[in-house]
Protein backbone atom coordinates (compact mmCIF):
# COMPACT_ATOMS: atom_id res chain seq x y z
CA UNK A 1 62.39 17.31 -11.85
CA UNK A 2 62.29 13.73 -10.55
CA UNK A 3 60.68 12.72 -6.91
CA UNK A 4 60.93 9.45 -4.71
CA UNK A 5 57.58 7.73 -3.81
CA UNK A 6 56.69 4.55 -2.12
CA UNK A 7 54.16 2.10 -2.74
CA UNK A 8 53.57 -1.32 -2.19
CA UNK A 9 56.42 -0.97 0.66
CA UNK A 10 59.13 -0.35 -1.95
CA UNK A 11 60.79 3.37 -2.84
CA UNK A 12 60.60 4.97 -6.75
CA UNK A 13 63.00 7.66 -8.44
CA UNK A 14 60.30 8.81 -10.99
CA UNK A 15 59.87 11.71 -13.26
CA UNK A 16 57.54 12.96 -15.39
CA UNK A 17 56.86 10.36 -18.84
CA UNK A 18 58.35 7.97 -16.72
CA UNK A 19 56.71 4.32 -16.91
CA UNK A 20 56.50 1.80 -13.53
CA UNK A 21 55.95 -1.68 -12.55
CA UNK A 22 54.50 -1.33 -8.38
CA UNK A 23 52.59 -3.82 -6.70
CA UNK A 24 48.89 -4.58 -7.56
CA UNK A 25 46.92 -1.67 -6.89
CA UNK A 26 42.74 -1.93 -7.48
CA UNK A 27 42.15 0.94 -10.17
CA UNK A 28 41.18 0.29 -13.73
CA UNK A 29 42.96 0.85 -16.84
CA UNK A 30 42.93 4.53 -17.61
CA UNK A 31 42.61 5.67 -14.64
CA UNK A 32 44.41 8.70 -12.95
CA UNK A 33 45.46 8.04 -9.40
CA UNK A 34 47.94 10.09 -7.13
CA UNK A 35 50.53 9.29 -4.98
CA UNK A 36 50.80 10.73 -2.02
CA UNK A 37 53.57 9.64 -0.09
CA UNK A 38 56.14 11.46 -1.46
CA UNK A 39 59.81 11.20 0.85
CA UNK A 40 61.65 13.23 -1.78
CA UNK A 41 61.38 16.28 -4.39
CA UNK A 42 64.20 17.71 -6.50
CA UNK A 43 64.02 20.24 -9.40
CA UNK A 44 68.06 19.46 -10.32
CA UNK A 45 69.12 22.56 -8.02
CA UNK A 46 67.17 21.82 -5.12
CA UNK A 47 66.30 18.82 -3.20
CA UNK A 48 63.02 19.46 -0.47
CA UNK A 49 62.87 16.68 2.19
CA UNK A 50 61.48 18.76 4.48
CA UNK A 51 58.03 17.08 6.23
CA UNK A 52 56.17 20.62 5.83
CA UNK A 53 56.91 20.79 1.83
CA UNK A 54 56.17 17.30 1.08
CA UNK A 55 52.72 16.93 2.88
CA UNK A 56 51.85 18.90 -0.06
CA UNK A 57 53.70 17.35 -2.51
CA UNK A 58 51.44 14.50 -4.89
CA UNK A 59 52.68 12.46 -7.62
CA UNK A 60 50.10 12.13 -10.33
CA UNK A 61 50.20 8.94 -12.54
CA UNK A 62 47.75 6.78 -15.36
CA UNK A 63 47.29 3.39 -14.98
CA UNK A 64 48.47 2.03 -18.20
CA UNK A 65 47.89 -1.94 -17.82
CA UNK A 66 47.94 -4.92 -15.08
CA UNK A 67 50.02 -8.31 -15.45
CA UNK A 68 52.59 -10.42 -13.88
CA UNK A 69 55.59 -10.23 -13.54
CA UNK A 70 57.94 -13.28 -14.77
CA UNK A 71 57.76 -17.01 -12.82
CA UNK A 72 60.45 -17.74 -10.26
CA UNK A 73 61.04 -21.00 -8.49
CA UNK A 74 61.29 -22.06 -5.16
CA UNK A 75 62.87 -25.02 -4.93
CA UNK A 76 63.87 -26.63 -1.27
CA UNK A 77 65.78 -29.72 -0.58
CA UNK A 78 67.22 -31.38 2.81
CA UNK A 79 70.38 -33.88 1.74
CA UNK A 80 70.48 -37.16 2.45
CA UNK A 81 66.34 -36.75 4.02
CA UNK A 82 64.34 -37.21 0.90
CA UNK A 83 63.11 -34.08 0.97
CA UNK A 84 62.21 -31.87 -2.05
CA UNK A 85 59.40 -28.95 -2.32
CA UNK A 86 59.20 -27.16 -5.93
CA UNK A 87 56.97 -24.31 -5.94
CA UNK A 88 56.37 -21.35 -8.60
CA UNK A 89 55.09 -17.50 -8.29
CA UNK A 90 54.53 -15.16 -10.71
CA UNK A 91 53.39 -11.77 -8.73
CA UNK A 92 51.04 -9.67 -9.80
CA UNK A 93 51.48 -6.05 -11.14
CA UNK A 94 50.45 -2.53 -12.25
CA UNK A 95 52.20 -0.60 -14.92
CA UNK A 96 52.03 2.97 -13.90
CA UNK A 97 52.72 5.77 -16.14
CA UNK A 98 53.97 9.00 -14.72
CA UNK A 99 52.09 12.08 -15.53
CA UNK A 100 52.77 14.79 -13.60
CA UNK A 101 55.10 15.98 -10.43
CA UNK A 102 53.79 18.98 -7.57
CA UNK A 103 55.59 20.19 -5.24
């Protein structure tokens, strides 16, 4: 059984043991939180998009850890103008682990 979730404005195939990297949510390590927007369900056989089946539909997960995520660089230049900017951001994270699927 696997299920597509959003958070943090991006979409997730998960299933159950599954372990996650979504934006920064505020929960503490250890904690079980559930997510609730749920756009898809699928037990192999069946897929359920329906609005009415996944109102009731909750993803339950354990929040394993927080960190960032690896530095990138953001470099911009103008030719010829002198112009150079050199910037870095590492974005923060939580690790999510994926306990349990309703439908």
């Amino acid at each position: 059984m696997y299920a597509v979730v959003r958070s943090g404005g991006k979409q997730y195939k998960v299933s159950a043991g599954d372990v996650l990297r979504v934006e920064k949510l505020d929960a503490e390590v250890g904690a079980t939180i559930t997510l609730e927007d749920v756009l898809l369900v699928s037990d192999e056989v069946n897929i359920q998009v329906e609005a009415s089946t996944l109102a009731k539909a909750k993803v339950t997960a354990r929040v394993t850890g927080h960190g960032r995520r690896r530095k990138i660089t953001i470099f911009k230049y103008k030719r010829r103008k002198g112009y150079k900017r050199k910037q870095g951001h590492r974005q923060w994270f939580t690790e999510l682990a994926i306990e349990n699927i309703e439908a």
